[in-house]
C-alpha atoms as a PDB file:
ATOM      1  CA  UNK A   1      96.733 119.114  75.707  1.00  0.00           C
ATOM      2  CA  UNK A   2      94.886 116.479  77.842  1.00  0.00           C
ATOM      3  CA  UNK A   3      96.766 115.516  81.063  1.00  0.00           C
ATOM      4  CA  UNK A   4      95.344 113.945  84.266  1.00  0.00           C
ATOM      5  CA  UNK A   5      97.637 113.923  87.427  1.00  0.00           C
ATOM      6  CA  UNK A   6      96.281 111.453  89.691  1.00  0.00           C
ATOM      7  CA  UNK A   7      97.822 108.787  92.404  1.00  0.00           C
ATOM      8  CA  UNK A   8      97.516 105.297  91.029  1.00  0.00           C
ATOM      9  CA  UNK A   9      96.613 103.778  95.165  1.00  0.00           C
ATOM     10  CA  UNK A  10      93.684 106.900  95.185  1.00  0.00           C
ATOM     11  CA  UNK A  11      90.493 104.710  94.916  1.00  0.00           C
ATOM     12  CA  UNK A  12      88.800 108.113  94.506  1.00  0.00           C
ATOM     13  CA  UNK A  13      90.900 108.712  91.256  1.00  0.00           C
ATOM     14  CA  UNK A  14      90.913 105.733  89.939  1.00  0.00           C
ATOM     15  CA  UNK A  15      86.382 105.791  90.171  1.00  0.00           C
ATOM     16  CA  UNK A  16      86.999 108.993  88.742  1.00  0.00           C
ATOM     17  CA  UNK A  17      88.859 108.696  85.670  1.00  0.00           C
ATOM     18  CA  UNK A  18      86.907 104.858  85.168  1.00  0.00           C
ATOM     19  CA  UNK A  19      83.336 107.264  84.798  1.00  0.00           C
ATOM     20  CA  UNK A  20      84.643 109.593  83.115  1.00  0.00           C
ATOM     21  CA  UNK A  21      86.176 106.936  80.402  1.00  0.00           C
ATOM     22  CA  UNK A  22      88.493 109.166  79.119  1.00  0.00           C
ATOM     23  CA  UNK A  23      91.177 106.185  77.551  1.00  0.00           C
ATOM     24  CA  UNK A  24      94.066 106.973  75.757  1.00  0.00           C
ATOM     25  CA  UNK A  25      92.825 110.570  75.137  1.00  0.00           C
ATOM     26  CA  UNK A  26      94.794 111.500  77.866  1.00  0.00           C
ATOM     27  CA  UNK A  27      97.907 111.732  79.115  1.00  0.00           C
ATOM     28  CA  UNK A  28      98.320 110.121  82.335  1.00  0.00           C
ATOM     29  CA  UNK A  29     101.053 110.892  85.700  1.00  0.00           C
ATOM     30  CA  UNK A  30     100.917 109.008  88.645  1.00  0.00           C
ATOM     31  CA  UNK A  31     102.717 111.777  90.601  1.00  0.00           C
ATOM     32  CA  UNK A  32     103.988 109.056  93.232  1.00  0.00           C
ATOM     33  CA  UNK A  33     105.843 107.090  90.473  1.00  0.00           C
ATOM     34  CA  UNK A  34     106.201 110.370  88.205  1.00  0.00           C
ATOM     35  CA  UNK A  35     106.521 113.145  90.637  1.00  0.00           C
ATOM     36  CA  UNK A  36     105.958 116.659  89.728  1.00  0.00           C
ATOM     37  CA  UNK A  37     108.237 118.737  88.634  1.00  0.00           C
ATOM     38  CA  UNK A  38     108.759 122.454  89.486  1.00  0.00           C
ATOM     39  CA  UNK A  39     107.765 123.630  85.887  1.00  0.00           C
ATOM     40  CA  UNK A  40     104.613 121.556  85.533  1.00  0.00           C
ATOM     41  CA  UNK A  41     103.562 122.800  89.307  1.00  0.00           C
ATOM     42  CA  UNK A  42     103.908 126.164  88.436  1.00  0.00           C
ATOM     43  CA  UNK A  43     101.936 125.817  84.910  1.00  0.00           C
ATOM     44  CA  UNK A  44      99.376 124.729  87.058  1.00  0.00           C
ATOM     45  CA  UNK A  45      99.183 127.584  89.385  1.00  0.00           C
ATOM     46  CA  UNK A  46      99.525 130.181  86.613  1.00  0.00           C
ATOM     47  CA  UNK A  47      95.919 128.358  85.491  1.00  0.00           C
ATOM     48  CA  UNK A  48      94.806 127.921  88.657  1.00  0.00           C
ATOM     49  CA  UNK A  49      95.292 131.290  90.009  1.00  0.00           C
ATOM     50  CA  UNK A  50      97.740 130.129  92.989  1.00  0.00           C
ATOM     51  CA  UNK A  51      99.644 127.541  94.527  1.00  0.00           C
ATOM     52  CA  UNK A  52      96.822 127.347  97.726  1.00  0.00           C
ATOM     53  CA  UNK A  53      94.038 126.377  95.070  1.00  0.00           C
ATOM     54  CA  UNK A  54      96.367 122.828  93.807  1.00  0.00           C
ATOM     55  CA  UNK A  55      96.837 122.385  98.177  1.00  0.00           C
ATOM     56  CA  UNK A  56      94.905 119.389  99.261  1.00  0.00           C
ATOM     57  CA  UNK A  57      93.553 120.705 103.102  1.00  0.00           C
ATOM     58  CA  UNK A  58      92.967 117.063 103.454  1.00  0.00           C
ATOM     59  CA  UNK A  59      95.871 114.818 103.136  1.00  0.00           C
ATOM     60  CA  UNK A  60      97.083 113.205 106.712  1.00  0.00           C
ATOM     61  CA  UNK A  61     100.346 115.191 106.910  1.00  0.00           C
ATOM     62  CA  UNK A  62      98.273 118.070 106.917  1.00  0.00           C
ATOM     63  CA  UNK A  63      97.026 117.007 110.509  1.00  0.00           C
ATOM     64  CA  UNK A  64      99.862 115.388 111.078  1.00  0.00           C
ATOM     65  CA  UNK A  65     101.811 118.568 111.313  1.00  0.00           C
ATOM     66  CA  UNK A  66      99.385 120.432 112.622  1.00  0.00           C
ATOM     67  CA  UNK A  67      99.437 122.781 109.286  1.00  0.00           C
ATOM     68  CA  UNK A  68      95.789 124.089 110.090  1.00  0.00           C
ATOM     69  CA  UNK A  69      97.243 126.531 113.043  1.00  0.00           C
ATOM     70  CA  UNK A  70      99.920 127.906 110.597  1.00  0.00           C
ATOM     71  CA  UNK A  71      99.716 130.772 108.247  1.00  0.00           C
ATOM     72  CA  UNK A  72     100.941 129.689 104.964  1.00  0.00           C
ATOM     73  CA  UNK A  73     102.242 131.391 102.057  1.00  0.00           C
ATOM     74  CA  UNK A  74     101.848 130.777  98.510  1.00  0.00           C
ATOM     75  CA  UNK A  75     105.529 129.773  98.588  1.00  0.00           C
ATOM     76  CA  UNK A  76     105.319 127.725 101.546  1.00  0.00           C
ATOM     77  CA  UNK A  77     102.004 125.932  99.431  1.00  0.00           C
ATOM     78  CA  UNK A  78     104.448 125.540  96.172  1.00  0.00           C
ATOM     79  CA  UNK A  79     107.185 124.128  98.640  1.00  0.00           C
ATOM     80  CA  UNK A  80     104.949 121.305 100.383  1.00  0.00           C
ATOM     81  CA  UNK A  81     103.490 120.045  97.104  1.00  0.00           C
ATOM     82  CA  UNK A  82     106.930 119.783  95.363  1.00  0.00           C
ATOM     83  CA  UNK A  83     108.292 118.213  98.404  1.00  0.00           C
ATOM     84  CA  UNK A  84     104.947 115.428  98.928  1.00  0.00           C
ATOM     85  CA  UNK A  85     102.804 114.394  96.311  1.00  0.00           C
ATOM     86  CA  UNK A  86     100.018 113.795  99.146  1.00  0.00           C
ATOM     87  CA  UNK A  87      99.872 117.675  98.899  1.00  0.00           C
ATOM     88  CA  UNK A  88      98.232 118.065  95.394  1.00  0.00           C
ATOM     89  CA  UNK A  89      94.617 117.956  95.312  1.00  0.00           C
ATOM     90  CA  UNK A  90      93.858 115.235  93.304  1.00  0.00           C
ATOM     91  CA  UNK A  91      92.964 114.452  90.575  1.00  0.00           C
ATOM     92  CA  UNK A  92      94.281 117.368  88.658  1.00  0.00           C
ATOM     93  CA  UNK A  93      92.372 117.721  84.928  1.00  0.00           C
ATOM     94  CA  UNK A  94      94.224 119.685  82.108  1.00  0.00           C
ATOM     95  CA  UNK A  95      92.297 120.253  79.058  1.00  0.00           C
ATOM     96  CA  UNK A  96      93.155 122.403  76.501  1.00  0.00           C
ATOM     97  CA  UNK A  97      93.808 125.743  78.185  1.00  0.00           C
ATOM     98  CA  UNK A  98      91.493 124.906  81.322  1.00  0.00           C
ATOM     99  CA  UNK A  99      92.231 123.505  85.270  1.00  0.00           C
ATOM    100  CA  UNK A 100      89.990 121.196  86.641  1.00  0.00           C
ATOM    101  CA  UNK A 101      91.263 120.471  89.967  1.00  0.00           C
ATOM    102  CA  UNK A 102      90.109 118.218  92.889  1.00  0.00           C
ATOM    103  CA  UNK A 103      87.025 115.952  93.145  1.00  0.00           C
ATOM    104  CA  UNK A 104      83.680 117.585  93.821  1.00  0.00           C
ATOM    105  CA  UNK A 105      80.916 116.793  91.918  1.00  0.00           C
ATOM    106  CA  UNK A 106      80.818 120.164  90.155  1.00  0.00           C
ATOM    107  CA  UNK A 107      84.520 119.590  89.051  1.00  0.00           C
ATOM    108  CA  UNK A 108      83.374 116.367  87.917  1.00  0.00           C
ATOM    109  CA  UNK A 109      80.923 117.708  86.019  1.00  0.00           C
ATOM    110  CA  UNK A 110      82.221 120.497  84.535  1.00  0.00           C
ATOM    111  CA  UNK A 111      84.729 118.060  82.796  1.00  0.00           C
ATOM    112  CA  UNK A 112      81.644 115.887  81.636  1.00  0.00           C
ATOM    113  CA  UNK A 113      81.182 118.903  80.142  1.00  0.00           C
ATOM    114  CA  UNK A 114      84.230 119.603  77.833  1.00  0.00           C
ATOM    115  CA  UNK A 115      85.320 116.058  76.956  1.00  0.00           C
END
């Protein structure tokens, strides 16, 4: 499988997936039109590891309500994501059996790597 979950109004996703020029190789979700479901969340944690690895540290409603004081669980992680897309670092890479999550350069390139 080749999936990319990305927001369509992320200009960071959007430079992303042009360099990589990935096509119609891939399945694509806008997870604002297309938002995730519970099942595909949770696939991507059992690759990931945990729900806190998929949680974007830097979306505004993460200031916004003052989440950096609180002590979250993985539950309380799987509950924000499913509840606001803005949650899910982005863009999230599935190829073959393999995560590639977020959008540092050595994510980047690791997925240079396999495609």
């Amino acid at each position: 499988m080749k999936k990319v979950y990305f927001l369509s109004t992320c200009d960071t996703c959007k430079r992303i997936i042009k360099d990589l020029a990935i096509g119609d190789e891939f399945e694509y979700q806008d997870i604002k039109k297309d938002p995730l479901t519970e099942s595909q969340l949770d696939e991507m944690k059992q690759m990931a590891g945990s729900y806190e690895s998929l949680f974007s540290r830097v979306a505004r409603k993460y200031k916004e309500l003052g989440m950096k004081d609180k002590q979250l669980s993985e539950n309380d992680y799987r509950s924000y994501i499913l509840s606001e897309y803005t949650f899910l670092k982005r863009p999230v890479f599935i190829i073959e059996e393999n995560i590639y999550i977020g959008n540092s350069k050595k994510t980047i390139e690791q997925i240079k790597g396999v495609i």
